[in-house]
N, C-alpha and C. Protein backbone atom coordinates (compact mmCIF):
# COMPACT_ATOMS: atom_id res chain seq x y z
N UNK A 1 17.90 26.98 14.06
CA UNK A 1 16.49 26.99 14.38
C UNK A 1 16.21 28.26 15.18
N UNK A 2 15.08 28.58 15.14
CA UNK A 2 14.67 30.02 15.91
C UNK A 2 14.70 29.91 16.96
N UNK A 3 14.76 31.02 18.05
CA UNK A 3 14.70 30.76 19.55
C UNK A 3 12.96 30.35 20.13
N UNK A 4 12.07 31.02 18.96
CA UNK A 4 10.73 30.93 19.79
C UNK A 4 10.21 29.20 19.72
N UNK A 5 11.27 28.77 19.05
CA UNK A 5 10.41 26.90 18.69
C UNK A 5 11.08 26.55 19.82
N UNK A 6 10.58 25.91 20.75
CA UNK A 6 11.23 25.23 21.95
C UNK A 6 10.54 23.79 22.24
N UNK A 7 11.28 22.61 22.25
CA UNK A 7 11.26 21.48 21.67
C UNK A 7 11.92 20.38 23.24
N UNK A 8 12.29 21.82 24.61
CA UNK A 8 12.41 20.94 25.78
C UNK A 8 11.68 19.67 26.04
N UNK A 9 10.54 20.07 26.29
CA UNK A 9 9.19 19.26 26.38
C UNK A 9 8.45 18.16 25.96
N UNK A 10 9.42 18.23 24.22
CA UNK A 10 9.02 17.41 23.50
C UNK A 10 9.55 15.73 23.83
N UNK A 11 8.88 14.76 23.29
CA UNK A 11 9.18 13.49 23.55
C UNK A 11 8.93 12.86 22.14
N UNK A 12 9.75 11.58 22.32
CA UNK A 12 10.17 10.66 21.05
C UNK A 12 8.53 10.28 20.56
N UNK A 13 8.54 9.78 19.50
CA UNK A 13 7.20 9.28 18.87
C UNK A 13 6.52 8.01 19.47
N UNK A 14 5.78 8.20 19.77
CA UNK A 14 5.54 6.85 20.65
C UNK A 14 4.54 5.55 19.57
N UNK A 15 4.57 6.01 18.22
CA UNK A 15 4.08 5.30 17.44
C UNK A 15 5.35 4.64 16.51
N UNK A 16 6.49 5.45 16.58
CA UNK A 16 7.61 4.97 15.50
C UNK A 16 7.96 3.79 15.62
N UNK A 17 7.57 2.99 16.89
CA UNK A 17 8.09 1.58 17.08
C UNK A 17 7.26 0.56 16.43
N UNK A 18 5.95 0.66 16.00
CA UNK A 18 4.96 0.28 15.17
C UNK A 18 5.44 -0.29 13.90
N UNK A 19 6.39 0.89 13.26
CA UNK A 19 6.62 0.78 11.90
C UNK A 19 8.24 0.51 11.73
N UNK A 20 8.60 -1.03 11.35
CA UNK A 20 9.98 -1.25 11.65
C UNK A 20 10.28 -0.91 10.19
N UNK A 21 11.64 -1.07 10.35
CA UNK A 21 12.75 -0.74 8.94
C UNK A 21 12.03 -2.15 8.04
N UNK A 22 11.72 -1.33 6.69
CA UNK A 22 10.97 -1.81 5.67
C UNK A 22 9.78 -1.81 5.71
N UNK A 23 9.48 -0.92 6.25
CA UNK A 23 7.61 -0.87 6.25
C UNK A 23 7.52 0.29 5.37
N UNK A 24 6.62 0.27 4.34
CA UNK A 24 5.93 1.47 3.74
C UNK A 24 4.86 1.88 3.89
N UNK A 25 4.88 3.23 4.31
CA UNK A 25 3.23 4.16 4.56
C UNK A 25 2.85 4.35 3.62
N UNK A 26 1.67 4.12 3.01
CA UNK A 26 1.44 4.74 2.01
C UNK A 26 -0.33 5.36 2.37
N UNK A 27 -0.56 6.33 2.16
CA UNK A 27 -2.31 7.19 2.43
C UNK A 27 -2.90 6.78 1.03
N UNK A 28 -4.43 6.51 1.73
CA UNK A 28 -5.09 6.16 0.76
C UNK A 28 -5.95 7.28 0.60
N UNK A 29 -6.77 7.82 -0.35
CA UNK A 29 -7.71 8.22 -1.06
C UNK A 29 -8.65 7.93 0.27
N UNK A 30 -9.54 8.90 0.82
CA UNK A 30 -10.94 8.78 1.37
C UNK A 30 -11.72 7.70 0.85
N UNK A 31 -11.99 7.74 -0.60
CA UNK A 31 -12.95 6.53 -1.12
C UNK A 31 -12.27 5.47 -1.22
N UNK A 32 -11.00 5.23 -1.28
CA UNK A 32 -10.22 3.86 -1.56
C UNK A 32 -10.00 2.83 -0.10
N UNK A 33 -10.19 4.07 1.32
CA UNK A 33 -9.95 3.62 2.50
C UNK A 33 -11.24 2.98 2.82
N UNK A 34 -12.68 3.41 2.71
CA UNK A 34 -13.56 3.42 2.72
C UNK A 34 -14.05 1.32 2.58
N UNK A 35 -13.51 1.24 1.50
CA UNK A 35 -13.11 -0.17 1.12
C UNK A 35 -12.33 -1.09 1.63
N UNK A 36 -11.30 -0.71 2.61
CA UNK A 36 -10.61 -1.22 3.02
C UNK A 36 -10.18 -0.72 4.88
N UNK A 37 -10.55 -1.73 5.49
CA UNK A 37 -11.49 -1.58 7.23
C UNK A 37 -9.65 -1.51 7.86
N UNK A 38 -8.02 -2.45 7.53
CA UNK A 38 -7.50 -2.53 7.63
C UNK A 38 -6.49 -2.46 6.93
N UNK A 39 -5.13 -2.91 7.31
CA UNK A 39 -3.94 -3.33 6.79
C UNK A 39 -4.49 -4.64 5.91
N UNK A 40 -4.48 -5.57 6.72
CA UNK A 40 -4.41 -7.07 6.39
C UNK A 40 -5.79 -6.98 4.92
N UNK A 41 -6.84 -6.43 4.90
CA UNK A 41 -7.43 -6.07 3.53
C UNK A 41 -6.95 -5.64 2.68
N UNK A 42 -5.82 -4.34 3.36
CA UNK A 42 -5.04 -3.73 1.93
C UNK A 42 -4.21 -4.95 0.93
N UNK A 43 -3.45 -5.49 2.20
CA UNK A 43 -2.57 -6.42 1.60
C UNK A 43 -3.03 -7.49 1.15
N UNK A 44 -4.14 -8.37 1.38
CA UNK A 44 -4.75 -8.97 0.44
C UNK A 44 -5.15 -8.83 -0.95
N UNK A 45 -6.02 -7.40 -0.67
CA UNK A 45 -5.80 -7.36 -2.17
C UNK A 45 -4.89 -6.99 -2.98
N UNK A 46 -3.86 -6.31 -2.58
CA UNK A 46 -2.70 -6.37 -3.62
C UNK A 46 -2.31 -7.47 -3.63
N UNK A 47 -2.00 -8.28 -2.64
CA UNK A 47 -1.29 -9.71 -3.03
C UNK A 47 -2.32 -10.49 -4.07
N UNK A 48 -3.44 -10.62 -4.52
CA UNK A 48 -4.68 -11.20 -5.31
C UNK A 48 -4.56 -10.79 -6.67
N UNK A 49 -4.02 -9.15 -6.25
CA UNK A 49 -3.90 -8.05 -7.98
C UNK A 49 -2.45 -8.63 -8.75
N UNK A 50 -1.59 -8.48 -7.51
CA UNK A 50 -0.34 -9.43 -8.11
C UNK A 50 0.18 -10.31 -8.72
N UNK A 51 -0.60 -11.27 -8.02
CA UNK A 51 -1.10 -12.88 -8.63
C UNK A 51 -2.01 -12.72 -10.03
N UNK A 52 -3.45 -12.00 -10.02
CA UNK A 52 -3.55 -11.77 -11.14
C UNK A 52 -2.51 -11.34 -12.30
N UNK A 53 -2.04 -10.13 -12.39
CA UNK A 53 -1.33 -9.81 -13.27
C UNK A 53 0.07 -10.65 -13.72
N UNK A 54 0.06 -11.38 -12.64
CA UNK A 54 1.34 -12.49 -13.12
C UNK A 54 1.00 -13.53 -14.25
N UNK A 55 -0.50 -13.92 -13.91
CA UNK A 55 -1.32 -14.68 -14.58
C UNK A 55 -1.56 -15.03 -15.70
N UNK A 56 -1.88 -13.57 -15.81
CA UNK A 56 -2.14 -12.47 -17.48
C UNK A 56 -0.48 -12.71 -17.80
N UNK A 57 0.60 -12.48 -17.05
CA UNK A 57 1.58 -11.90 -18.24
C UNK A 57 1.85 -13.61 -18.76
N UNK A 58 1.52 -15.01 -17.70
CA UNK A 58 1.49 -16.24 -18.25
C UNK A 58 1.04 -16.57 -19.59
N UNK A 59 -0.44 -16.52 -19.73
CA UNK A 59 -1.21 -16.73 -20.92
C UNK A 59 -0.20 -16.79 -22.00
N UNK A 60 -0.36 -17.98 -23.18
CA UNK A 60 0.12 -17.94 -24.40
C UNK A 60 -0.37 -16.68 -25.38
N UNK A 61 0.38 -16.50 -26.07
CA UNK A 61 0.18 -15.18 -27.01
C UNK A 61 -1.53 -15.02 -27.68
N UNK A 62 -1.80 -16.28 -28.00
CA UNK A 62 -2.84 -16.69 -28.83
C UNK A 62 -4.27 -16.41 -27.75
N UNK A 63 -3.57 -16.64 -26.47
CA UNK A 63 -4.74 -16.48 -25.11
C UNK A 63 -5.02 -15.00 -24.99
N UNK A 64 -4.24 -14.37 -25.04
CA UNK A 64 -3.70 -12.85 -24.85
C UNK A 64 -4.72 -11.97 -26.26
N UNK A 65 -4.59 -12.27 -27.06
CA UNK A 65 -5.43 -11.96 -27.99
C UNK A 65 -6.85 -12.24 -28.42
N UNK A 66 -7.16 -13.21 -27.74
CA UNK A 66 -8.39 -13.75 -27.77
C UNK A 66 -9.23 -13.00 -26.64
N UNK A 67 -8.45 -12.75 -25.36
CA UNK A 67 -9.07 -12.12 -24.21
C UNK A 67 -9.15 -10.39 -24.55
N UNK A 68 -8.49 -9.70 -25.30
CA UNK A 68 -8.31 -8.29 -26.21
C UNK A 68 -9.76 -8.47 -27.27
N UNK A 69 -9.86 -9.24 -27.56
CA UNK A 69 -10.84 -9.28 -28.71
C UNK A 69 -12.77 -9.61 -28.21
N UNK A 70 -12.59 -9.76 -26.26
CA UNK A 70 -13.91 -9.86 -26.41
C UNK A 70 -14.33 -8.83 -25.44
């Protein structure tokens, strides 16, 4: 490292304790945050999108095609 970066001064993150082992950050889009005031909103709706799409992959074949066709 260079001599002019000097890092004496510096101190540990005082937010890293926030985010334990297995947490994922992920940044949203300006307009996508906009929609969503918190955490606990984000994760609702993915947990809702989840459940949906599990839903969908349930449906009998015959359901699946009928919902394509309107």
């Amino acid at each position: 490292m260079e001599p002019e970066y000097d890092f004496s001064d510096g101190v540990a993150n005082p937010y890293a304790a926030r985010f334990g082992e297995g947490t994922t950050l992920v940044v949203l889009e300006p307009d996508v945050a906009t929609a969503f005031p918190d955490s606990v909103s984000v994760n609702e709706a993915l947990r809702l999108l989840i459940k949906a799409a599990k839903s969908a992959q349930e449906l009998p074949k015959n359901a699946q095609d009928l919902a394509k066709a309107s």
